[in-house]
Protein backbone atom coordinates (compact mmCIF):
# COMPACT_ATOMS: atom_id res chain seq x y z
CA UNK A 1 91.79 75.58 140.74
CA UNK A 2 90.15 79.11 140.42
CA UNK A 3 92.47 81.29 138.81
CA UNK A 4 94.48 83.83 141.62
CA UNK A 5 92.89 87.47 141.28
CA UNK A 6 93.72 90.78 142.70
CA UNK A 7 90.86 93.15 144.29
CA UNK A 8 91.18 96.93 142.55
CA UNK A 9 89.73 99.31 144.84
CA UNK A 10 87.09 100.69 142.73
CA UNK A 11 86.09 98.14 140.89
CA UNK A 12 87.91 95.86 138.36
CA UNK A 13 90.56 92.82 139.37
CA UNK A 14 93.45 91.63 137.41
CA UNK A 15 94.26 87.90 136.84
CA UNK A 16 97.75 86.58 136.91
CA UNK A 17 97.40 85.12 133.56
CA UNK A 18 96.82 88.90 132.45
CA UNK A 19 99.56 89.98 129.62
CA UNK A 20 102.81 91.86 130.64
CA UNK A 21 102.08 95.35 131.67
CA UNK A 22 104.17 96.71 128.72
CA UNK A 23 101.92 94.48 126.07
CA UNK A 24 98.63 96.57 126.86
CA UNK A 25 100.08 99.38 127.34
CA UNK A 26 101.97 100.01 124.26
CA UNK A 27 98.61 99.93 121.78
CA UNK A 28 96.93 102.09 124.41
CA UNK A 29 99.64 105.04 124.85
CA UNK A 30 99.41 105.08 120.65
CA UNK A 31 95.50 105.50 120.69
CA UNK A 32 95.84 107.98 123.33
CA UNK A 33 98.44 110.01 121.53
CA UNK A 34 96.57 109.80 118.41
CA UNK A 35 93.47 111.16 119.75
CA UNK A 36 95.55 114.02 120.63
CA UNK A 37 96.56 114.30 116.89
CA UNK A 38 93.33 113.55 115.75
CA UNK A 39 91.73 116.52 117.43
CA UNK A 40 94.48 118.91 116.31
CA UNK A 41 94.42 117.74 112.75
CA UNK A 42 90.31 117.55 113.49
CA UNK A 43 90.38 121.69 113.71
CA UNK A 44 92.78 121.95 111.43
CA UNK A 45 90.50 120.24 108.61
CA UNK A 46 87.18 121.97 109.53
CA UNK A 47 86.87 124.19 106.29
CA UNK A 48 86.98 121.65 104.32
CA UNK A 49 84.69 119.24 106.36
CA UNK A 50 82.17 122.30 106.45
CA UNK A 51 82.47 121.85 102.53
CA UNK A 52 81.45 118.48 102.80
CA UNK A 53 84.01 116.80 100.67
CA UNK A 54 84.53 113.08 102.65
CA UNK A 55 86.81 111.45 99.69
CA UNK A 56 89.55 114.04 99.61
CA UNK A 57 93.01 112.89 101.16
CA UNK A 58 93.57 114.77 104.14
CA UNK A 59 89.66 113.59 105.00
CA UNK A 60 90.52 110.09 104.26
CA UNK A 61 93.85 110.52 106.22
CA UNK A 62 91.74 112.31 108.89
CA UNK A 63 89.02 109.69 109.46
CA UNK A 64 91.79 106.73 109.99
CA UNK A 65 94.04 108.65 112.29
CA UNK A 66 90.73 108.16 114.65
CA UNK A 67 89.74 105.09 113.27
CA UNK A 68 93.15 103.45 112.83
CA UNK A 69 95.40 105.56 115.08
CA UNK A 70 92.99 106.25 118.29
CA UNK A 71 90.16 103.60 118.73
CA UNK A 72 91.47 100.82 117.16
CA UNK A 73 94.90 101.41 118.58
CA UNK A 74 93.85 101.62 122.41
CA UNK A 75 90.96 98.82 121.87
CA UNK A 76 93.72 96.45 120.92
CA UNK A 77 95.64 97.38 124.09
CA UNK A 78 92.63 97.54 126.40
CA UNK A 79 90.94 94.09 124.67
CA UNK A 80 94.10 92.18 125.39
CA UNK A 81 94.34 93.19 129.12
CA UNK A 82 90.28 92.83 129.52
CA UNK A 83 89.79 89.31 127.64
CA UNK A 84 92.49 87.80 130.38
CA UNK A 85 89.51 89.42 133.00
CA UNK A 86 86.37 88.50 131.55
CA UNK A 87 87.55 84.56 130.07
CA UNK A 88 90.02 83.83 132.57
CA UNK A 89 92.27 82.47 130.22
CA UNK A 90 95.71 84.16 128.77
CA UNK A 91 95.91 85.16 125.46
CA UNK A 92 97.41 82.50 123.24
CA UNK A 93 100.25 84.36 121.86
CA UNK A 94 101.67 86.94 124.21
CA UNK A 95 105.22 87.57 121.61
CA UNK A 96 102.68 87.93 118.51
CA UNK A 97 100.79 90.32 120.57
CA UNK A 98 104.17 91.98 121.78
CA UNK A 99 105.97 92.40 118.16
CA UNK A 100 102.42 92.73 116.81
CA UNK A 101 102.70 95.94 117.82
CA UNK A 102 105.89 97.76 115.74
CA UNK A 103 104.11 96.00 112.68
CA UNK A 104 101.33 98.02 113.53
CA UNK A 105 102.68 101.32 114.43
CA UNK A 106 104.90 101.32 111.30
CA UNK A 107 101.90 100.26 108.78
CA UNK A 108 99.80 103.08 110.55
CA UNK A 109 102.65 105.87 110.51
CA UNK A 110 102.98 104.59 106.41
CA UNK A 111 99.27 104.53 105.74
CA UNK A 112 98.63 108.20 106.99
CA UNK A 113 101.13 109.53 104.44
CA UNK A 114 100.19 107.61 101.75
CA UNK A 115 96.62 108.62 102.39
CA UNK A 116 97.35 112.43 102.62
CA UNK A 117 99.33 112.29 100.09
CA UNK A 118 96.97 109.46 97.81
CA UNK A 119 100.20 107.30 96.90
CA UNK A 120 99.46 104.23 95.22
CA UNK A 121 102.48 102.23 96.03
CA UNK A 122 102.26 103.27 99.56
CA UNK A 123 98.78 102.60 99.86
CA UNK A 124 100.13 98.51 98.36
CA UNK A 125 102.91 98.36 100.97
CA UNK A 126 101.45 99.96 104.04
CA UNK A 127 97.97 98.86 103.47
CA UNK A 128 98.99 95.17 103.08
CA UNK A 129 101.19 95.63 106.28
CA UNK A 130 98.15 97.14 108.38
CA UNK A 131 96.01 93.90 107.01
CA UNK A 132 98.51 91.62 108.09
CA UNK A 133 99.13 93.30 111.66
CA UNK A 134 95.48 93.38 111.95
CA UNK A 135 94.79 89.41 111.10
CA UNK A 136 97.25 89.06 113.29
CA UNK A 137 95.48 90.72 116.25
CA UNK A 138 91.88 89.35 115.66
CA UNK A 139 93.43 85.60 115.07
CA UNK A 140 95.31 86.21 118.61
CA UNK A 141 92.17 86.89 119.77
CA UNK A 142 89.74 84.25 118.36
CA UNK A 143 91.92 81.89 119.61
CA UNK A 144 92.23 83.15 122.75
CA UNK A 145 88.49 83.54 123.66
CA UNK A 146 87.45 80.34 122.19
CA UNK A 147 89.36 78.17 124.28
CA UNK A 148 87.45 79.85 127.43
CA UNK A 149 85.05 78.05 129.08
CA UNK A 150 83.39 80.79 130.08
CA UNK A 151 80.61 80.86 127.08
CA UNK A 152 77.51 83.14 126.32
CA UNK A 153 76.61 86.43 124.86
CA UNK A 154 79.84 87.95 125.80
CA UNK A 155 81.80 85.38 124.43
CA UNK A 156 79.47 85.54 121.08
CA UNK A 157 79.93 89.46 121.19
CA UNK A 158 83.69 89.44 121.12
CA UNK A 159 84.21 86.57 118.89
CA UNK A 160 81.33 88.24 116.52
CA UNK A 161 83.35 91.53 116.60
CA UNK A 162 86.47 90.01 115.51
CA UNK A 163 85.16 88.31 112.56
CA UNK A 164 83.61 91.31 111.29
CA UNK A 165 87.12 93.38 111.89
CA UNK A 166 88.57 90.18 109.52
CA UNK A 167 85.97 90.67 107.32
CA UNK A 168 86.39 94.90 106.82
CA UNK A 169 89.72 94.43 106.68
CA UNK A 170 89.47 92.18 104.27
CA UNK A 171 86.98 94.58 101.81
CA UNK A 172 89.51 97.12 102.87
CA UNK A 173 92.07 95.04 100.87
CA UNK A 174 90.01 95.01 97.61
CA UNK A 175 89.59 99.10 98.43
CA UNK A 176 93.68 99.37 98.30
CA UNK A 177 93.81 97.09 94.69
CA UNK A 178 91.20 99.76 92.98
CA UNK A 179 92.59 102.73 94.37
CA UNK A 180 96.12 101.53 93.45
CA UNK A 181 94.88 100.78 89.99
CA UNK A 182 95.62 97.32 90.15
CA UNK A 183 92.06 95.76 90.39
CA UNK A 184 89.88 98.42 87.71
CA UNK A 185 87.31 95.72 87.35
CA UNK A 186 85.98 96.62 90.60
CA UNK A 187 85.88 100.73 89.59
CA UNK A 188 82.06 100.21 89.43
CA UNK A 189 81.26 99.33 92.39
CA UNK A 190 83.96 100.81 94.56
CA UNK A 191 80.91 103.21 96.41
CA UNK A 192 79.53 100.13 97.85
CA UNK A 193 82.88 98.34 98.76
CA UNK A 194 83.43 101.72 100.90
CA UNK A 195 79.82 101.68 102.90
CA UNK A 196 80.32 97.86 103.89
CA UNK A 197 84.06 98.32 104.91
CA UNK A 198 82.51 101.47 106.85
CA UNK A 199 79.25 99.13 108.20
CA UNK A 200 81.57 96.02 109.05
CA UNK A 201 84.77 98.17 110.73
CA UNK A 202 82.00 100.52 112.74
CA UNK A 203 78.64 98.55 112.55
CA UNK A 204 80.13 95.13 113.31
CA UNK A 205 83.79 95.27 114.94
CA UNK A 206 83.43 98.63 117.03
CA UNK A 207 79.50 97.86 118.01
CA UNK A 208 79.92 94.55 119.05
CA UNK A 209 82.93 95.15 120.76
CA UNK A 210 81.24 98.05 122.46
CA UNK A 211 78.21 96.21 123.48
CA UNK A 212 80.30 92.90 124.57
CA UNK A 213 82.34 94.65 127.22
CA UNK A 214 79.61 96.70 128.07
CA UNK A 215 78.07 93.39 129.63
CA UNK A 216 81.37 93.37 131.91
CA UNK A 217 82.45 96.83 132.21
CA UNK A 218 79.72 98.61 133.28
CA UNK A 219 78.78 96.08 136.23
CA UNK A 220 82.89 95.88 137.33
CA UNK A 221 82.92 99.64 137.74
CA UNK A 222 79.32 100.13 139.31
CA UNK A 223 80.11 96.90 141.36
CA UNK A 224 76.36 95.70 140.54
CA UNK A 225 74.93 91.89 140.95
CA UNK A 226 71.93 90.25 140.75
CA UNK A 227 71.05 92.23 137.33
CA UNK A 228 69.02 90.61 134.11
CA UNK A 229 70.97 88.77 131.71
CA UNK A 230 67.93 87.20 129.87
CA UNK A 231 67.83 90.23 127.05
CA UNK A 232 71.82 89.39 125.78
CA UNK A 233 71.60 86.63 123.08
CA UNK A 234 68.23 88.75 121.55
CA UNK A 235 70.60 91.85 121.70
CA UNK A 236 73.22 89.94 119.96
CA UNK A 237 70.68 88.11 117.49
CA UNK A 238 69.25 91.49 116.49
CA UNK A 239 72.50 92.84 116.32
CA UNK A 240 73.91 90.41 113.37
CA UNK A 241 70.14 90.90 112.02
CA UNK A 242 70.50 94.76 111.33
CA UNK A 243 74.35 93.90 110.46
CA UNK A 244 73.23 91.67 107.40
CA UNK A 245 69.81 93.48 106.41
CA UNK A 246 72.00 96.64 106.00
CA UNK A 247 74.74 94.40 103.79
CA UNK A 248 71.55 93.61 101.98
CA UNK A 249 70.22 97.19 100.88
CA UNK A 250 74.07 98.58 99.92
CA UNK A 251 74.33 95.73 97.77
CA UNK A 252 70.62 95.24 96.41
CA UNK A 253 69.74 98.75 96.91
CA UNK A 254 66.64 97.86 97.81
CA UNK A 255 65.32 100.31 100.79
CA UNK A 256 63.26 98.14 102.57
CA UNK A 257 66.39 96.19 103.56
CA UNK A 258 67.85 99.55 104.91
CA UNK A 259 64.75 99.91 106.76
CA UNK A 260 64.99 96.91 108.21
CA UNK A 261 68.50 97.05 109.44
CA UNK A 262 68.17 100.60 110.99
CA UNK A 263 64.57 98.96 112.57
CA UNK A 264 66.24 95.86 114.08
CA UNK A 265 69.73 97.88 115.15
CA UNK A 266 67.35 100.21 117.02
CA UNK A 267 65.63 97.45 118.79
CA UNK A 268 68.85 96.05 119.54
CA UNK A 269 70.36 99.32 121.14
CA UNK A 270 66.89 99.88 122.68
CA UNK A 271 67.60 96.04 123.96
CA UNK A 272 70.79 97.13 125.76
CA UNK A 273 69.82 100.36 126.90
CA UNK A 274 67.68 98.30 129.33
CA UNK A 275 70.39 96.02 130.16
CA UNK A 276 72.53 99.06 130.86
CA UNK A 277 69.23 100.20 132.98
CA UNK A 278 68.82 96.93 134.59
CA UNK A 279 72.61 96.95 136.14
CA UNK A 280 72.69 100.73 137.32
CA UNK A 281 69.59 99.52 139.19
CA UNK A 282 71.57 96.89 140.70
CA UNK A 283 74.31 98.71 141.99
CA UNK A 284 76.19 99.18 144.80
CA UNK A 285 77.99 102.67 144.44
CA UNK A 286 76.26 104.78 145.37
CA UNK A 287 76.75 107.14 142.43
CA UNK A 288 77.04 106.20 138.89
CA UNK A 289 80.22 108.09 137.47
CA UNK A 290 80.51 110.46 135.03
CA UNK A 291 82.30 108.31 132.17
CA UNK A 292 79.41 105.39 132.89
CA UNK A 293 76.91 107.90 132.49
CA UNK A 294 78.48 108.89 129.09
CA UNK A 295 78.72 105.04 128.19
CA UNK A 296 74.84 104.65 128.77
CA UNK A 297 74.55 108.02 126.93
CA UNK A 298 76.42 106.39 124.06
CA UNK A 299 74.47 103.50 123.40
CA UNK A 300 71.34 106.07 123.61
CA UNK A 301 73.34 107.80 120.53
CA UNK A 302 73.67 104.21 118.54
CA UNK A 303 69.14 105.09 118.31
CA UNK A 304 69.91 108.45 117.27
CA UNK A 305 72.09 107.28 114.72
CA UNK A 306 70.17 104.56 113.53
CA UNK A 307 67.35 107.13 113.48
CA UNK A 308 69.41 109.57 111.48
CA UNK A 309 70.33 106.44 108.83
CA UNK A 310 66.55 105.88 108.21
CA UNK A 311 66.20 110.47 107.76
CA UNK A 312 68.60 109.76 105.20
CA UNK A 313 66.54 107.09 103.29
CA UNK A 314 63.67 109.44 103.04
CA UNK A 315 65.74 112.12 102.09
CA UNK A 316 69.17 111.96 100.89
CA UNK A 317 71.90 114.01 100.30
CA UNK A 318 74.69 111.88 98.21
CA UNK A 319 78.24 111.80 100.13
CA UNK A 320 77.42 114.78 102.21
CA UNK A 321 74.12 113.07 103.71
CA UNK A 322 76.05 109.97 104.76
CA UNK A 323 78.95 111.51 105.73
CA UNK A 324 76.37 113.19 108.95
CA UNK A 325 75.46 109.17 109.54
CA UNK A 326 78.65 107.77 109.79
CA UNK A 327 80.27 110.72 111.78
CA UNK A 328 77.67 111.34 114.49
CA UNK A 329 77.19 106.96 114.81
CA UNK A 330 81.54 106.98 115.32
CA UNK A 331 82.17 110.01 117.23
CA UNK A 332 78.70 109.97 119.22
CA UNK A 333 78.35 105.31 119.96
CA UNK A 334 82.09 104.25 119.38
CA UNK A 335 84.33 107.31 120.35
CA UNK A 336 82.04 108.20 123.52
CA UNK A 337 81.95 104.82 124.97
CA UNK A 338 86.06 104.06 124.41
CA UNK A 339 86.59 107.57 126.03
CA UNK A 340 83.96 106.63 128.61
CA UNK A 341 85.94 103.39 129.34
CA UNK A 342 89.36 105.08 128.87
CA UNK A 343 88.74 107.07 132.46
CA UNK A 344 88.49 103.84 134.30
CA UNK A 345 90.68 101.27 132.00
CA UNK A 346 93.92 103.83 131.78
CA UNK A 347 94.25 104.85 135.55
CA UNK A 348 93.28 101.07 136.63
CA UNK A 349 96.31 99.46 134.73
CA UNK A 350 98.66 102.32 135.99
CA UNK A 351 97.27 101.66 139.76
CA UNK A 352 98.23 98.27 139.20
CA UNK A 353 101.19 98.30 138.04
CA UNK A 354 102.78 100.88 140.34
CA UNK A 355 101.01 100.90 143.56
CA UNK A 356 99.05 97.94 143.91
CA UNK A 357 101.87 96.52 146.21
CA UNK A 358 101.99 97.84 150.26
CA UNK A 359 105.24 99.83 150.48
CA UNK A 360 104.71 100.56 154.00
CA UNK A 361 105.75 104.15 153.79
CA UNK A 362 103.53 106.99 153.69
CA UNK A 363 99.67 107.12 152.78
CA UNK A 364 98.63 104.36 150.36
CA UNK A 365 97.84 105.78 146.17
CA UNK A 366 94.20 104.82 145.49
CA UNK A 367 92.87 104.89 141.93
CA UNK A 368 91.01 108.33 142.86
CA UNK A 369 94.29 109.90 143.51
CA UNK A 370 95.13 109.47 139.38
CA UNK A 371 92.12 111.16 138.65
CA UNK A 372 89.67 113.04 139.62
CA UNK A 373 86.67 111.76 137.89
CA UNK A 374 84.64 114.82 138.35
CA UNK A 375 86.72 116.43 135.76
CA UNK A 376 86.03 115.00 132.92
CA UNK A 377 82.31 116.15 133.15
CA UNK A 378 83.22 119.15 131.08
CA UNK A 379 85.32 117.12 128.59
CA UNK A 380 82.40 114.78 128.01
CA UNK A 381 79.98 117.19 128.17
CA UNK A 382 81.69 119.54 125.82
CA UNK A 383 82.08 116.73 123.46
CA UNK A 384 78.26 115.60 123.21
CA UNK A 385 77.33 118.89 122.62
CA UNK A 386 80.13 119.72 119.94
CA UNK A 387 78.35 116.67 118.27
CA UNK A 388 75.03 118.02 118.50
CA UNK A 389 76.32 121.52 117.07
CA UNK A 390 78.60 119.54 114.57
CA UNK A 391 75.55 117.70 113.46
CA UNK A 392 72.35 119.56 113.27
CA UNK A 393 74.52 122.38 111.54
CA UNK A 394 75.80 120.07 109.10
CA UNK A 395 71.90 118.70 108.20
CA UNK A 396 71.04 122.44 108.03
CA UNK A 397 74.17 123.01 105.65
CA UNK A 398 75.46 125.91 108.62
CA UNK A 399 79.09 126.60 107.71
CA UNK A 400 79.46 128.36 111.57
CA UNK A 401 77.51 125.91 113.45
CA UNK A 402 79.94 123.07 111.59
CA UNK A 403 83.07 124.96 112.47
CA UNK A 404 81.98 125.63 116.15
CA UNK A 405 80.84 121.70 116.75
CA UNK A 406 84.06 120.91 114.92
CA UNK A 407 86.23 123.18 117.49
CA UNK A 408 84.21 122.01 120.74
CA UNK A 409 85.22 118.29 119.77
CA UNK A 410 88.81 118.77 119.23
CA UNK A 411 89.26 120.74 122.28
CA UNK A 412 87.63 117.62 124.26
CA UNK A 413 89.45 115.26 122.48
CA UNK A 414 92.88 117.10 123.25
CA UNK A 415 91.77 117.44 127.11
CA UNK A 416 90.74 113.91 127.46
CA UNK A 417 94.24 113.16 125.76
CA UNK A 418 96.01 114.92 128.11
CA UNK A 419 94.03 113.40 131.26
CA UNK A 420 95.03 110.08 130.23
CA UNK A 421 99.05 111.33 129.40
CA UNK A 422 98.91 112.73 133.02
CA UNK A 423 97.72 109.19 134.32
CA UNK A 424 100.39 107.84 132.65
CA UNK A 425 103.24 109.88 133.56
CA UNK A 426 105.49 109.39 130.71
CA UNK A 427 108.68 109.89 132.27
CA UNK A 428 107.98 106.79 134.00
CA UNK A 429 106.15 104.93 131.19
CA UNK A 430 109.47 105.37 128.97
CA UNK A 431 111.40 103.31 131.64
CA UNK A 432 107.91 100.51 132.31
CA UNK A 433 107.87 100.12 128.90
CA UNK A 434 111.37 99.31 128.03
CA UNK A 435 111.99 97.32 130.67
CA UNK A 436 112.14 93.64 130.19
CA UNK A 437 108.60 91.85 131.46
């Protein structure tokens, strides 16, 4: 019997085997208030990223309050609603995903001090906490998509991106031993433990992820059919290709294999740039919205990065020089396309949940009346081109054009967090979320 769905106007339906409102919503109001946090802490920090200095504490704290507190938070939320939508299955553990989430919030809340303030037996205690919370989440996961019967790219794309979130994590936990003191063996090669935890948290979970839903997302909210699916497993093949050539060249340090990874991950972003193409083609709105546009826009920045990685080969700079590569790839591919997908996911769920039912009184709520998605053209807008500031000042070793790109982000960052808190209207969300579901 097909499983019971409920049209959205707008685009996007939710099953009835989709988790309690209060589940998804939980991990999503904690990425949204961190990206608040992150972009006040962001300005705060700027002298000292101008300086280029990427291992002190408050850097390291810094990086994971996006990382950890924003993305990974609200992907957790947003992944549990959207699997239930693009499987049409339930998750398999609903209470693990519900209590999940204090194990999480405390080993985050831990984590952050410990980093600011470099404390090794936090750093044991918090960091072990985080790992557990997050095996926790991708075996929840796992689980739940495999048991769909619904198979193919997507299905390879999300299970793919889990592993590699089991697999950073796990490099993370080797990271926490050294640091700690506990595991000096590994002293010598700690700088290439930290570039494949980087390359298998933003490379493989965040990419794949990214380019998974994309196959769903971008078609629900552009209501497009018919589009070419033929390109997805070669996306997804050349995707685990640049993935493992890159593993390859940190460990080996042999360029060729970094030349090969940032060749093959361009192909593969080139690969679903042309999907992307393909289904705007096939639409039926009329007009492609602003946060789809800056989706596309971010999988144009993965070949930007990519391109940037292989500048860097020719000429590097030591920490500095890969510090540009790994900011631009996670503020301009991953941040842009969750922020992208945050317009539509966010006021969806809250349309749902409060308005989806005919009162009969007064003039029905539609999605549009949450937001007005012509606003947050300036808010991505400012952000790309903080990131192009932030970027080309940072190759040209500009102190002012670093600070400037560093102040344009954080002030889009805190907008778009306060468009989604106003979506939300928290003096509601406190009673939705503590009420038994």
């Amino acid at each position: 019997m097909p499983t019971p769905v409920v049209p959205v106007p707008g685009g996007g339906v939710v099953t009835s085997q989709s988790p309690p409102f209060s589940v998804p919503l939980r991990y999503m109001l904690l990425g949204i208030l961190c990206f608040g946090f992150f972009a006040i802490d962001f300005a705060i920090q700027t002298p000292m990223l101008a300086r280029g200095v990427p291992g002190a504490p408050n850097i390291v704290a810094l990086t994971h309050i996006l990382t950890l507190g924003a993305l990974l938070s609200f992907v957790m939320g947003a992944v549990y609603q959207l699997t239930t939508v693009a499987f049409l299955i339930p998750i398999s553990s609903v209470p693990v995903a519900r209590w999940n989430f204090w194990l999480y919030f405390v080993s985050f809340i831990g984590l952050f001090i410990s980093m600011s303030k470099w404390w090794s037996v936090g750093f044991l205690i918090f960091g072990f906490s985080m790992v557990i919370a997050i095996y926790l989440y991708a075996t929840v996961l796992i689980v739940s998509v495999a048991r769909s019967k619904i198979r193919g790219p997507m299905q390879g794309f999300v299970i793919s991106a889990h592993s590699y979130l089991i697999l950073a994590v796990s490099v993370a936990v080797l990271l926490v031993l050294v640091d700690s003191g506990t595991l000096l063996t590994l002293d010598p090669l700690m700088n290439e433990l930290i570039a494949t935890h980087i390359l298998l948290a933003v490379g493989g979970f965040f990419t794949f992820l990214v380019m998974g839903f994309s196959l769903k997302l971008l078609p629900m909210f552009t209501l497009s059919h018919g589009f070419p699916t033929w390109r997805q497993k070669w996306t997804l093949a050349l995707a685990h290709i640049a993935i493992w050539a890159l593993l390859a060249g940190i460990w080996t340090h042999i360029s060729v294999f970094f030349w090969m990874g940032g060749v093959v991950g361009i192909t593969a972003f080139v690969s679903q740039i042309l999907d992307m193409q393909g289904i705007i083609k096939k639409r039926m709105r009329k007009k492609v919205e602003p946060p789809m546009r800056g989706v596309v826009v971010a999988a144009i920045d993965g070949v930007l990065g990519l391109c940037l990685l292989l500048v860097r080969i020719l000429w590097p700079l030591g920490q500095a020089g890969w510090q540009e590569v790994v900011m631009f790839y996670l503020m301009g591919v991953v941040t842009l396309s969750v922020m992208g997908f945050a317009y539509k996911i966010v006021p969806f769920l809250i349309w749902t949940k409060r308005y989806s039912k005919p009162t009969g009184k007064g003039k029905p709520v539609l999605i549009s009346d949450l937001i007005n998605l012509n606003h947050t053209t300036p808010v991505l807008i400012g952000f790309g081109v903080g990131l192009i500031v932030l970027t080309a000042s940072a190759v040209a070793t500009w102190m002012p054009g670093v600070v400037g790109g560093c102040i344009l982000i954080a002030l889009a960052m805190m907008v778009f967090a306060l468009q989604m808190l106003r979506v939300m209207e928290l003096s509601k969300l406190g009673k939705e979320l503590s009420a038994r579901d």
